[in-house]
N, C-alpha and C. Protein backbone atom coordinates (compact mmCIF):
# COMPACT_ATOMS: atom_id res chain seq x y z
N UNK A 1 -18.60 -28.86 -24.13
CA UNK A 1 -18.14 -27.52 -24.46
C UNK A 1 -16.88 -27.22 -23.65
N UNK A 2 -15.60 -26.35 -24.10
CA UNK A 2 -14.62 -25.98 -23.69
C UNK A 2 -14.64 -24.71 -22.99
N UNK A 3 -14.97 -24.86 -21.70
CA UNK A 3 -15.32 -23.26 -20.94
C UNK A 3 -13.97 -22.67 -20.88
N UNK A 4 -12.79 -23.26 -21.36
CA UNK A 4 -11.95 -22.77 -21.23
C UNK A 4 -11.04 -21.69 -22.57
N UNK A 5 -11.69 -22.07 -23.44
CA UNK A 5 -12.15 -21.60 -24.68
C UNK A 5 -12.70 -20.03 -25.09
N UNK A 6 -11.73 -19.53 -24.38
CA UNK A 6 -12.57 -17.69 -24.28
C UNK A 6 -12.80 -17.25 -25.64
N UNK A 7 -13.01 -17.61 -26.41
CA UNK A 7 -13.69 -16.92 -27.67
C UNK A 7 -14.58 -17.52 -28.30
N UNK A 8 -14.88 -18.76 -28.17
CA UNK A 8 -16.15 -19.79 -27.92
C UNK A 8 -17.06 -18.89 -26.92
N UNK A 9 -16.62 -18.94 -25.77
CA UNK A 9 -17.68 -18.46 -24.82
C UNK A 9 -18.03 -16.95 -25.09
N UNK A 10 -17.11 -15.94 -25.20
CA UNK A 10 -17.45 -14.65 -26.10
C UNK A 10 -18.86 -14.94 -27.61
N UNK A 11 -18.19 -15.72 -28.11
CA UNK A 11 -19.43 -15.78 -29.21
C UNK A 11 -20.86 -16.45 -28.63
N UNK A 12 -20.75 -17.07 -28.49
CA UNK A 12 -21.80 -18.01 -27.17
C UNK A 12 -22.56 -17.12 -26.10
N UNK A 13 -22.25 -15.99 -25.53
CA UNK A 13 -22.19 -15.49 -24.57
C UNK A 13 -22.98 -13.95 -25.29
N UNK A 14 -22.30 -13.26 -26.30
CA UNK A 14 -23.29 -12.47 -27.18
C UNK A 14 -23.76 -13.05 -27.84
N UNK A 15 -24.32 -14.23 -28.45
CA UNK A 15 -25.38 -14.66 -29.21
C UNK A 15 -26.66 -15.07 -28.01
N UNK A 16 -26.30 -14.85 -27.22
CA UNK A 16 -27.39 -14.94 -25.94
C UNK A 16 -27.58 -13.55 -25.78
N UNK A 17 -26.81 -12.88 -25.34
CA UNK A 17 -27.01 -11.62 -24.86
C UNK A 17 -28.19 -11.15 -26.39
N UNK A 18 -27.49 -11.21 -27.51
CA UNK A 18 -28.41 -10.43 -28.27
C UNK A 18 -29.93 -10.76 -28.65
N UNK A 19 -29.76 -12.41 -27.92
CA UNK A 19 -31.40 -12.33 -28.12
C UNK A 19 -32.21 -12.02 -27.13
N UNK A 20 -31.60 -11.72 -26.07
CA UNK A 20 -32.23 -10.94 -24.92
C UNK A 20 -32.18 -9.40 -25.09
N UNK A 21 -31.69 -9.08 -25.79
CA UNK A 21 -32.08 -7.44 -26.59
C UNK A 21 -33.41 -7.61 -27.19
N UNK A 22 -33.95 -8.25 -27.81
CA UNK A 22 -35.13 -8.28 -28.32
C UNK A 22 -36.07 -8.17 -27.22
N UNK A 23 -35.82 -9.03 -26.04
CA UNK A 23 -37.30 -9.01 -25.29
C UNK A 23 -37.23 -7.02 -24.66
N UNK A 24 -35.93 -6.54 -24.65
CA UNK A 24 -35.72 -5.37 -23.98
C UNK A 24 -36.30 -4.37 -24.84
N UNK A 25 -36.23 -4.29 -26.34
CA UNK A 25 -36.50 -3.52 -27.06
C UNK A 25 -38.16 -3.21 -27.31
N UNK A 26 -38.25 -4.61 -27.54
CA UNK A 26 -39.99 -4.65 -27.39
C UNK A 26 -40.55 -4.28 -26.18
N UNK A 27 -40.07 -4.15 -25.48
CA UNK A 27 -40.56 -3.83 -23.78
C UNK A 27 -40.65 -2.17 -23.69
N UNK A 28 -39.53 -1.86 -24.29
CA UNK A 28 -39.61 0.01 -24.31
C UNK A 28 -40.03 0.39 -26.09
N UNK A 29 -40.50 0.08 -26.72
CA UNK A 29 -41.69 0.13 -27.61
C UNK A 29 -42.86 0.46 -27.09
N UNK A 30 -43.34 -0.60 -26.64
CA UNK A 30 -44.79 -0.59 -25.88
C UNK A 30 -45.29 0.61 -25.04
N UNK A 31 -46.77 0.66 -24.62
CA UNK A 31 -47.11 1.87 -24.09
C UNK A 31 -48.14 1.05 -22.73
N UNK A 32 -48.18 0.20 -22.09
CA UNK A 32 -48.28 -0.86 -21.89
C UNK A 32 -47.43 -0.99 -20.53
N UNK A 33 -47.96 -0.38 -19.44
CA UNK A 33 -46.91 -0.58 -18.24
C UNK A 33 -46.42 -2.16 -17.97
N UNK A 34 -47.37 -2.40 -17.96
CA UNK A 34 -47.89 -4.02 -17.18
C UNK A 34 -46.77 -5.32 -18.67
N UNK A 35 -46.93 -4.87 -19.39
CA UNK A 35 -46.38 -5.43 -20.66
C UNK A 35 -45.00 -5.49 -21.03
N UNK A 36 -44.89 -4.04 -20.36
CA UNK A 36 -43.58 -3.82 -20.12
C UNK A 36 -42.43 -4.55 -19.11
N UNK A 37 -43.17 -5.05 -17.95
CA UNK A 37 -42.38 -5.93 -16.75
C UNK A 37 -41.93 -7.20 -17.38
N UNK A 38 -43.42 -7.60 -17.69
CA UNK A 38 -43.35 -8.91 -18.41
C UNK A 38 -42.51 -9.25 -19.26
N UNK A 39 -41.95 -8.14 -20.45
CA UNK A 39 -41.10 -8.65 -21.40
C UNK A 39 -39.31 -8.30 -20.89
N UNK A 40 -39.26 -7.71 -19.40
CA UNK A 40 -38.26 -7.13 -18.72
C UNK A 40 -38.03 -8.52 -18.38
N UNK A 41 -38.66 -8.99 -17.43
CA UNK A 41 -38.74 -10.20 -16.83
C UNK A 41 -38.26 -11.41 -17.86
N UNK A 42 -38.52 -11.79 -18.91
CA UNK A 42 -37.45 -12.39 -19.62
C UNK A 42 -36.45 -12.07 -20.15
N UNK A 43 -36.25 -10.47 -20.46
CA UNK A 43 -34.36 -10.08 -20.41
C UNK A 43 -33.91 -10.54 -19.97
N UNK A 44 -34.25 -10.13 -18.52
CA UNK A 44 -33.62 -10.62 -17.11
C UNK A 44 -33.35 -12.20 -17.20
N UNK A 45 -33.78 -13.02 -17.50
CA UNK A 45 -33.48 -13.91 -17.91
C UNK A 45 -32.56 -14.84 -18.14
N UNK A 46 -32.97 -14.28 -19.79
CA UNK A 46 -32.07 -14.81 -20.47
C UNK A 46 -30.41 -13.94 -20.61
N UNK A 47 -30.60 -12.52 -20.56
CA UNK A 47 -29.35 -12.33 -19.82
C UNK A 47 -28.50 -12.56 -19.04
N UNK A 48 -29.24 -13.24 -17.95
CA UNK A 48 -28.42 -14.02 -16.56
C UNK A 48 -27.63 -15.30 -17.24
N UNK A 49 -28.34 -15.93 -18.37
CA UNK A 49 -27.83 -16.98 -18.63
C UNK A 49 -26.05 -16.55 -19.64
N UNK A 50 -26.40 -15.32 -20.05
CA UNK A 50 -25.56 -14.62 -21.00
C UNK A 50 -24.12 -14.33 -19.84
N UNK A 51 -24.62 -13.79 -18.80
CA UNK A 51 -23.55 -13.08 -18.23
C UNK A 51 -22.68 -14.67 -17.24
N UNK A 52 -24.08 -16.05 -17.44
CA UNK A 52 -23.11 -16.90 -16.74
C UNK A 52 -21.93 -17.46 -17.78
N UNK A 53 -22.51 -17.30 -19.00
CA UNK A 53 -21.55 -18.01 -20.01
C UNK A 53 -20.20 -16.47 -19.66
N UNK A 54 -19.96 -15.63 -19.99
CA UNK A 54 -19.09 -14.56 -19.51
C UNK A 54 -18.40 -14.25 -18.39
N UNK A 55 -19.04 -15.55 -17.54
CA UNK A 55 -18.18 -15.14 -16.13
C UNK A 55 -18.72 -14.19 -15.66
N UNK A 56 -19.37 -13.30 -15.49
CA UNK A 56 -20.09 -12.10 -14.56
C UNK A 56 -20.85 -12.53 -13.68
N UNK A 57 -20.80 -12.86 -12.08
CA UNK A 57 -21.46 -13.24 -11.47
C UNK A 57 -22.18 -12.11 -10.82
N UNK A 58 -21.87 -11.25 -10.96
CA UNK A 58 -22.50 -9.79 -9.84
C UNK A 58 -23.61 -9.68 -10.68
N UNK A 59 -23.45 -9.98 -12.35
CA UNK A 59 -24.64 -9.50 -13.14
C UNK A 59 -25.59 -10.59 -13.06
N UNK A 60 -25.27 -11.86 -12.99
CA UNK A 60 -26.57 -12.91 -12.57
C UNK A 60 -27.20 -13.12 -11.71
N UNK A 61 -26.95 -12.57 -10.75
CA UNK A 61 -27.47 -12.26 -9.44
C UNK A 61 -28.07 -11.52 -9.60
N UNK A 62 -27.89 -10.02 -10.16
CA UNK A 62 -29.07 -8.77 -9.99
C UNK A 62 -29.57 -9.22 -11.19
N UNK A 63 -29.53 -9.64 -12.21
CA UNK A 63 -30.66 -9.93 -12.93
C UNK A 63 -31.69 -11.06 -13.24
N UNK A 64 -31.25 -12.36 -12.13
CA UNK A 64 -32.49 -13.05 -11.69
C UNK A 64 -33.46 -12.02 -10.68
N UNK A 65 -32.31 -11.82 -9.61
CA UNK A 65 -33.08 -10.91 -8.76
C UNK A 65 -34.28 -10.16 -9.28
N UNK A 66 -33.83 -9.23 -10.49
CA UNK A 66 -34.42 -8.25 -11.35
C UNK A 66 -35.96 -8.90 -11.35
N UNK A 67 -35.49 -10.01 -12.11
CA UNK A 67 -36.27 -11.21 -12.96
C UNK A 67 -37.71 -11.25 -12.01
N UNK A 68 -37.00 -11.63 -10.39
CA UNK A 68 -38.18 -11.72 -10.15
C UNK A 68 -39.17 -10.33 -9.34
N UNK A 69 -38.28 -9.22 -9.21
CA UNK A 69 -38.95 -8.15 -8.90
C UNK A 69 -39.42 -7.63 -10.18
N UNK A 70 -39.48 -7.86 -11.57
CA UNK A 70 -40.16 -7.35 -12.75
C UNK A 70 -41.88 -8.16 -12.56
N UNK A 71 -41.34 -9.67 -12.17
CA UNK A 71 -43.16 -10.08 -12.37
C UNK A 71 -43.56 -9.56 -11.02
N UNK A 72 -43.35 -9.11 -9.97
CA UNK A 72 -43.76 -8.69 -8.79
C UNK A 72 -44.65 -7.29 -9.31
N UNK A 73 -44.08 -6.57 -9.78
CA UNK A 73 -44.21 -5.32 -10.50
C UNK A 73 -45.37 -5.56 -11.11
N UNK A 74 -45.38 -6.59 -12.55
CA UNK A 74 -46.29 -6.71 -13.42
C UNK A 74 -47.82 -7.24 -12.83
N UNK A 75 -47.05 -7.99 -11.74
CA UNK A 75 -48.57 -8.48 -10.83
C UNK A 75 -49.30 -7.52 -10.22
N UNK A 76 -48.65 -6.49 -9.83
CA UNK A 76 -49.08 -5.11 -9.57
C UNK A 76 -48.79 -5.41 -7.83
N UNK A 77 -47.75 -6.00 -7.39
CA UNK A 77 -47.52 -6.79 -6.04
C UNK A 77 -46.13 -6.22 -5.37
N UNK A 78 -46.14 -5.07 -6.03
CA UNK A 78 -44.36 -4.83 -5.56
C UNK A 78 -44.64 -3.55 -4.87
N UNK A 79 -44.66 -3.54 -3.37
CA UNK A 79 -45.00 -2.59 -2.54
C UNK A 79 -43.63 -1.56 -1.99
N UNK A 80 -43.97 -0.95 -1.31
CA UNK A 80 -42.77 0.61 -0.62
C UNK A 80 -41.62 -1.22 -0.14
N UNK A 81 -42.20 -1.85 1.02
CA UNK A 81 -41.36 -2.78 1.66
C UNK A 81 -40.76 -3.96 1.21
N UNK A 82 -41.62 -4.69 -0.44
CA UNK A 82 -40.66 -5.09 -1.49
C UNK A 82 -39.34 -4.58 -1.90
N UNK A 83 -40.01 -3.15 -2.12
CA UNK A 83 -38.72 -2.48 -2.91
C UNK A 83 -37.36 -1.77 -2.11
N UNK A 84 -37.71 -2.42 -0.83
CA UNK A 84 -36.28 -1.65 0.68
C UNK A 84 -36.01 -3.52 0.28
N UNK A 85 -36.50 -4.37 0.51
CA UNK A 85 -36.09 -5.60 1.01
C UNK A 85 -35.10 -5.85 -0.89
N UNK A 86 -35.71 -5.84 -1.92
CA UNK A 86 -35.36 -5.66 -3.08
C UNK A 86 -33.26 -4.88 -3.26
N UNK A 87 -33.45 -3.85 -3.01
CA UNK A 87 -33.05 -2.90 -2.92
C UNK A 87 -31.52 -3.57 -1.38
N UNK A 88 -31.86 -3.97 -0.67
CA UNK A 88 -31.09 -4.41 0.12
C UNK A 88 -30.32 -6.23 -0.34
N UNK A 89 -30.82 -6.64 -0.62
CA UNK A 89 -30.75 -7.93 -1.42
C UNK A 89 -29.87 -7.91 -2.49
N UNK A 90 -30.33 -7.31 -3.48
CA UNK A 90 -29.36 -7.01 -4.71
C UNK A 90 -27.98 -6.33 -4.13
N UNK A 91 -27.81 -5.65 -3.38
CA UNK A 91 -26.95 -4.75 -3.00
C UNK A 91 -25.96 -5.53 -2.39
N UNK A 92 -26.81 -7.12 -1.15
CA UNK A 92 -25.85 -7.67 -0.39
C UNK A 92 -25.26 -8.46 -1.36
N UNK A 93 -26.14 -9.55 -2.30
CA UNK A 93 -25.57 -10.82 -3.06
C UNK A 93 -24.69 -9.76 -3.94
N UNK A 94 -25.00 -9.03 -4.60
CA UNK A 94 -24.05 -7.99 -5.60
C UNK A 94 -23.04 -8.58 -5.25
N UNK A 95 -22.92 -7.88 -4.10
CA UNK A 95 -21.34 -7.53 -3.32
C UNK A 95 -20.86 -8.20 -3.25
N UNK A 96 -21.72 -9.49 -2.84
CA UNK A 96 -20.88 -10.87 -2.16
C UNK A 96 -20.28 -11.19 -3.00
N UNK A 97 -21.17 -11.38 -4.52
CA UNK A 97 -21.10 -12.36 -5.67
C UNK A 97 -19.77 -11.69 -6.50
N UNK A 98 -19.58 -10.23 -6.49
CA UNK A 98 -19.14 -9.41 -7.53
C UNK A 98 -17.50 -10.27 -7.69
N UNK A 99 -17.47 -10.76 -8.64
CA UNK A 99 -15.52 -10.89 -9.13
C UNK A 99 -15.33 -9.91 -10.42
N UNK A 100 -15.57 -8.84 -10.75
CA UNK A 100 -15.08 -7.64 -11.59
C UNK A 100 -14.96 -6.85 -11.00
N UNK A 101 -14.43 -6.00 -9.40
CA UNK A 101 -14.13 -5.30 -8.91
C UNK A 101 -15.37 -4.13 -9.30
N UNK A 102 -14.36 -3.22 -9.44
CA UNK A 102 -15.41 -1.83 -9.93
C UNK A 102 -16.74 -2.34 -10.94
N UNK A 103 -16.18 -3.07 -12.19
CA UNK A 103 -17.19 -3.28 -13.37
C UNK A 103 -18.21 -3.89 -12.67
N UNK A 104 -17.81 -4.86 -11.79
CA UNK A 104 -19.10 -5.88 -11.00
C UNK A 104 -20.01 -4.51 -10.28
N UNK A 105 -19.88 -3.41 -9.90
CA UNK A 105 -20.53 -2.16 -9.42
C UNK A 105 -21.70 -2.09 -9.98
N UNK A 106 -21.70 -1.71 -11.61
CA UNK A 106 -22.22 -0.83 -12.39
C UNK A 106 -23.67 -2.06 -12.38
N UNK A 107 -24.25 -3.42 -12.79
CA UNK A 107 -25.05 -3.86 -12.50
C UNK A 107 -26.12 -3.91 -11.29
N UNK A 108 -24.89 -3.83 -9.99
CA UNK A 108 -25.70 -3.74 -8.31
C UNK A 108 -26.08 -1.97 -8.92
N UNK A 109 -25.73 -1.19 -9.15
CA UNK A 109 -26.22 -0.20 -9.40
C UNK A 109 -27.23 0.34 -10.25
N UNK A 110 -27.01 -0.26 -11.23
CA UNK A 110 -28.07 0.18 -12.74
C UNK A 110 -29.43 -0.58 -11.57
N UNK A 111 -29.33 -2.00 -11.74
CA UNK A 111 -30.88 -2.72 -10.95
C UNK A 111 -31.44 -1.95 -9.85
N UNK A 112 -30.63 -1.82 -8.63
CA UNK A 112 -30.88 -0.97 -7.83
C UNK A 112 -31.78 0.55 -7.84
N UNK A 113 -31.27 1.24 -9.05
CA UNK A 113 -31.93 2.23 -9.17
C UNK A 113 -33.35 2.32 -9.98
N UNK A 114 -33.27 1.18 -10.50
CA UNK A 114 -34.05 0.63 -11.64
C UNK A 114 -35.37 0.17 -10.69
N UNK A 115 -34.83 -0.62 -9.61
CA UNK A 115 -35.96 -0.96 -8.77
C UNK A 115 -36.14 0.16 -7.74
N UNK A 116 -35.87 0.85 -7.28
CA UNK A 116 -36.21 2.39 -6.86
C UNK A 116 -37.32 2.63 -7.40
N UNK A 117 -37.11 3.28 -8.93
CA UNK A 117 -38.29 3.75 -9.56
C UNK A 117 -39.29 3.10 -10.34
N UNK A 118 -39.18 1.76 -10.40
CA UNK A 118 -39.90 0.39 -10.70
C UNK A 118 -41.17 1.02 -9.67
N UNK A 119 -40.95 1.61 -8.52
CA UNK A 119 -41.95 1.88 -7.60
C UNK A 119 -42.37 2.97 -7.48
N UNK A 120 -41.54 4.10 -7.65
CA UNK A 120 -42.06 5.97 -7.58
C UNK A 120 -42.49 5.87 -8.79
N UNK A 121 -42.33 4.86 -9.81
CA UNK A 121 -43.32 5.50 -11.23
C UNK A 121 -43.90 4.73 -11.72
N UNK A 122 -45.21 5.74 -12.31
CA UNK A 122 -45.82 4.84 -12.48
C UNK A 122 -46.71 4.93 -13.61
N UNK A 123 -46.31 6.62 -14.36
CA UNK A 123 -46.92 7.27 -15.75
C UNK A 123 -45.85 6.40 -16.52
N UNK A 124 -45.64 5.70 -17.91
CA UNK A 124 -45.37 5.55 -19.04
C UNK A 124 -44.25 6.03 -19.50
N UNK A 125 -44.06 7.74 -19.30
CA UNK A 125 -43.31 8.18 -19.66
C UNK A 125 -41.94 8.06 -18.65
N UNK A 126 -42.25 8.13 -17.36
CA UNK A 126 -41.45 8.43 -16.29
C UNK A 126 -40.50 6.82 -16.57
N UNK A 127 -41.54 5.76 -16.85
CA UNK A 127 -40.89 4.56 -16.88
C UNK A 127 -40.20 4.18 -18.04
N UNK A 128 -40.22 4.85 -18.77
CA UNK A 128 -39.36 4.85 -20.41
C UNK A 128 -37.95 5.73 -20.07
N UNK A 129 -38.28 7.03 -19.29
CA UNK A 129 -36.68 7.55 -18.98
C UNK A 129 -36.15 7.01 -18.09
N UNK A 130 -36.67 5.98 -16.82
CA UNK A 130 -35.65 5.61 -16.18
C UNK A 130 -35.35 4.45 -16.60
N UNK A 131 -35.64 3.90 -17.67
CA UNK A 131 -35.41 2.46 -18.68
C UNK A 131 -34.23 3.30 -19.45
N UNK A 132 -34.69 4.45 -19.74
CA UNK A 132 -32.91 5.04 -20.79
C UNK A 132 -31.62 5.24 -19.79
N UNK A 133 -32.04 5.31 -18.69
CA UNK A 133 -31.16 5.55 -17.36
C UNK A 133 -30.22 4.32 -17.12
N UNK A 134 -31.22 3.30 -17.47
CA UNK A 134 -30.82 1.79 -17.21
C UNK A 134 -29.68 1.23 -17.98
N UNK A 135 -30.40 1.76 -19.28
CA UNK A 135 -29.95 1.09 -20.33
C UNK A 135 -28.67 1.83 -20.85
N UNK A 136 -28.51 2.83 -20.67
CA UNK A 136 -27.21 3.40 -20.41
C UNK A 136 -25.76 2.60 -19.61
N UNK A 137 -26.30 2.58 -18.61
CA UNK A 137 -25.26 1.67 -17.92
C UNK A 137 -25.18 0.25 -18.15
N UNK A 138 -26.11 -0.02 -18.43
CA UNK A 138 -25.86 -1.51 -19.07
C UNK A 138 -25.27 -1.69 -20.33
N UNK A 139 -25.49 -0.17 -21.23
CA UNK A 139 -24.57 -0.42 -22.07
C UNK A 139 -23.10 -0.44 -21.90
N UNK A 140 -22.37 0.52 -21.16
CA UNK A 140 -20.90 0.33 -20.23
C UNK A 140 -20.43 -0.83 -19.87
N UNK A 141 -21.26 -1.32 -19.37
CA UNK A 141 -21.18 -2.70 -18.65
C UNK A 141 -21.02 -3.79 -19.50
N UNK A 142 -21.87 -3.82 -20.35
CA UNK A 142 -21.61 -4.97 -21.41
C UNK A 142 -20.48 -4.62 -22.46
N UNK A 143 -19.97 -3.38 -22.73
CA UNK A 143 -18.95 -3.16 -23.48
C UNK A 143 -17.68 -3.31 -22.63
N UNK A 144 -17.59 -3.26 -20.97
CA UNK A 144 -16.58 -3.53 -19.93
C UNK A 144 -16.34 -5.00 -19.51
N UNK A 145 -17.25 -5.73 -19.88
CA UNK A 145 -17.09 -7.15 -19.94
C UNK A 145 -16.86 -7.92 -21.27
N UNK A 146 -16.75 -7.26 -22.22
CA UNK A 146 -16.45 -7.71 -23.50
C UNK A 146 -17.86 -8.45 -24.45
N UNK A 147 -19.32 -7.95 -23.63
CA UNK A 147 -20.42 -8.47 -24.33
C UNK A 147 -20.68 -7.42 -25.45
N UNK A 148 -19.92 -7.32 -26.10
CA UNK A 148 -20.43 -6.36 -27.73
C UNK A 148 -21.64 -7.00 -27.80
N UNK A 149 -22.40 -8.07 -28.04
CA UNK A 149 -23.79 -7.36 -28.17
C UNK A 149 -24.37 -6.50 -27.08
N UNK A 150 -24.34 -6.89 -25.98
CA UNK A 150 -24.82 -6.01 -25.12
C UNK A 150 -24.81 -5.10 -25.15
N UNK A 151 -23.63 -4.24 -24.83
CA UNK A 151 -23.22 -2.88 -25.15
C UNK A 151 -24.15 -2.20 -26.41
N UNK A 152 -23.74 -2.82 -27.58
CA UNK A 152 -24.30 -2.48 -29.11
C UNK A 152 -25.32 -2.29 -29.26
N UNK A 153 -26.39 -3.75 -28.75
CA UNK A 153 -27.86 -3.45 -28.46
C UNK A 153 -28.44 -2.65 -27.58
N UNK A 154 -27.57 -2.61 -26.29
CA UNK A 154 -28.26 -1.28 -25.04
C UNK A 154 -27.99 -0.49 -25.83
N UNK A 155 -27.14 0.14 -26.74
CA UNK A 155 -27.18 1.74 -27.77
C UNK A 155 -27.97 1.73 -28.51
N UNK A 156 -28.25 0.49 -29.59
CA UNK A 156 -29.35 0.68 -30.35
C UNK A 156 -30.76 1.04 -29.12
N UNK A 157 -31.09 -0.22 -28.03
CA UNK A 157 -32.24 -0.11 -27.89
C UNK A 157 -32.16 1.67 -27.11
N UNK A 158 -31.55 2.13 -26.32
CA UNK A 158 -31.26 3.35 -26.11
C UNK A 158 -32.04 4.51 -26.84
N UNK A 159 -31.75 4.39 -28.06
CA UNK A 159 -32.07 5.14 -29.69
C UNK A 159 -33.31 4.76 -29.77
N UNK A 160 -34.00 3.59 -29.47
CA UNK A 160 -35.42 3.38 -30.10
C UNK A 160 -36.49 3.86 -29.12
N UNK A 161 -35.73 3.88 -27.55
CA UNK A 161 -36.37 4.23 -26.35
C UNK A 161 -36.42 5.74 -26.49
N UNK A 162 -35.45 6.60 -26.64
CA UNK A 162 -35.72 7.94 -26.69
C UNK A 162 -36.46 7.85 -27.94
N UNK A 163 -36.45 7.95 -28.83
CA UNK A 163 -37.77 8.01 -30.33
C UNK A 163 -39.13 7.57 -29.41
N UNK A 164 -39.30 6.57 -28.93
CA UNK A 164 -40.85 5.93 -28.24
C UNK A 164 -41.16 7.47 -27.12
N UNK A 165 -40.15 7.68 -26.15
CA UNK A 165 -40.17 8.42 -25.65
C UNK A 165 -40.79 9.95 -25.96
N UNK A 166 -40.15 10.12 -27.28
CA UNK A 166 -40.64 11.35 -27.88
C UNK A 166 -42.04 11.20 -28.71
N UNK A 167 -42.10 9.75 -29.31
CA UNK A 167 -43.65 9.74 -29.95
C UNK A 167 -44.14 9.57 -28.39
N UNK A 168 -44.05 9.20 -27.94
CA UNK A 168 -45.86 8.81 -26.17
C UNK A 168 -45.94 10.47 -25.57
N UNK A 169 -44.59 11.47 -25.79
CA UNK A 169 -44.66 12.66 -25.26
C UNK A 169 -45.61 13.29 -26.21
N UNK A 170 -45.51 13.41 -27.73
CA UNK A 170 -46.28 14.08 -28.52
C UNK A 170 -47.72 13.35 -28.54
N UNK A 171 -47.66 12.32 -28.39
CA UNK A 171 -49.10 11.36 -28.48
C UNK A 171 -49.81 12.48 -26.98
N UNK A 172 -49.27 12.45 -26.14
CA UNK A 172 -50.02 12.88 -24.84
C UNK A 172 -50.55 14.47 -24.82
N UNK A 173 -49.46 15.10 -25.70
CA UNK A 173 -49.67 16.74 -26.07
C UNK A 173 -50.48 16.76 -27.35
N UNK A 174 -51.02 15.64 -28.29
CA UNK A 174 -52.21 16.03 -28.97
C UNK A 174 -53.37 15.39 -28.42
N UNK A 175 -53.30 14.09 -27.30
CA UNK A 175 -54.29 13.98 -26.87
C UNK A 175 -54.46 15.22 -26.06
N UNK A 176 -53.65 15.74 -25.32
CA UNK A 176 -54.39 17.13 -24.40
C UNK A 176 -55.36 18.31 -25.08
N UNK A 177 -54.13 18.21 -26.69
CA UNK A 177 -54.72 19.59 -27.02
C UNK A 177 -56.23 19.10 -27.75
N UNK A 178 -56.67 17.87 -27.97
CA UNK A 178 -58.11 17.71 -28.97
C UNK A 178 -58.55 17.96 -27.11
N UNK A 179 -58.46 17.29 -26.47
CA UNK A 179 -59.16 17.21 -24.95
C UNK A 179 -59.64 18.77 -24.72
N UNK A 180 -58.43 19.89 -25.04
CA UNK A 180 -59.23 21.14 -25.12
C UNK A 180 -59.65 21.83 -25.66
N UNK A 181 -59.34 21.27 -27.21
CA UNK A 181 -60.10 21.98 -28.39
C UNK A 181 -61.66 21.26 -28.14
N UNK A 182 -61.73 20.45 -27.63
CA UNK A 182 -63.33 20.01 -27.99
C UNK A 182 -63.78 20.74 -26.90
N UNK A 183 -63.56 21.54 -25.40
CA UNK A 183 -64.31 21.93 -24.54
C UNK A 183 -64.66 23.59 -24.96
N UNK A 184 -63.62 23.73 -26.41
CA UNK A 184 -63.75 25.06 -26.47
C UNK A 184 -65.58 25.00 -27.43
C-alpha cells in the first residue's frame, strides 16, 4: 500500500472509521449499562486503527486507552483511583503523542471527560447524555481531520442517541406512573 497516497488512505481510513460507527450506535441503542462498555470497547478499537491509517496519533492513544478503560468499566472494575490514574494517562500520552496542534486537543478531551463520568454515572440515562456529550466532539474532530465518516456517523449516531434518550426517559415516566397507579 502507498501511505503516501492521501486519498487512498482518506478512503481506507473512513471505510474503517464507518464500521466502527456501528459498534457505537448499537452501544447507545441499548438499555444495558454493562453492554454498553463492551460494544464501546470495540469502537475504541477499531477506530484507533482508523485514526492510524489518518495520521492522528493523539486519537490512537486515547482510544486504545479508552479501549481499555471501557472493559474495566464493563467488568464493573473501574474504581474513584482507576479513573485519576485513567484521567492522568490519557492527558500525558495525549500530549506527548498529539501532532494536530489544537485538533489533537479535542480527543485528550472528549475521552477524558468521558472517563470522568464513565464513573459518577451510573443510571442509563445519565450515561446516554454524556455519550451525546462525547459524540459531539468526536463529531468536530472527525470532520477536522478529514474523517467524513466519522464526523457524519457521530451526527447520525448523535440523532439516534437523543431519540433512545427520549424513548428510556418516557419508558421510566410510564414505568413510574403504572408503579403509582397500581398503589392507588
Amino acid at each position: 500500500m502507498d501511505w503516501q497516497n492521501i486519498p487512498l488512505r482518506l478512503i481506507i481510513g473512513n471505510l474503517i472509521s464507518f464500521s466502527s460507527s456501528l459498534f457505537l450506535i448499537a452501544s447507545c441503542i441499548i438499555r444495558d449499562p454493562k453492554k454498553v462498555f463492551v460494544l464501546q470497547t470495540l469502537e475504541n478499537i477499531v477506530l484507533s486503527v482508523s485514526s492510524f491509517v489518518l495520521g492522528s496519533y493523539a486519537g490512537i492513544s486515547t482510544l486504545l486507552i479508552a479501549a481499555v478503560k471501557n472493559a474495566l468499566v464493563a467488568a464493573g472494575k473501574f474504581t474513584f483511583g482507576l479513573m485519576i490514574v485513567f484521567c492522568v494517562v490519557l492527558t500525558v500520552v495525549g500530549l506527548w503523542i498529539n501532532n494536530r496542534g489544537l485538533i489533537g486537543l479535542i480527543p485528550i478531551f472528549a475521552t477524558v471527560s468521558l472517563t470522568v463520568c464513565n464513573y459518577y454515572t451510573k443510571d442509563i440515562l445519565a450515561i446516554k447524555w454524556s455519550l451525546l456529550a462525547n459524540i459531539a466532539m468526536w463529531s468536530v474532530y472527525g470532520f477536522l481531520i478529514y474523517d467524513f465518516a466519522l464526523g457524519t456517523m457521530q451526527i447520525i449516531t448523535g440523532i439516534i442517541t437523543y431519540i433512545s434518550i427520549r424513548r428510556t426517559e418516557k419508558a421510566i415516566r410510564e414505568a413510574k406512573n403504572n408503579k403509582n397507579n397500581s398503589k392507588i
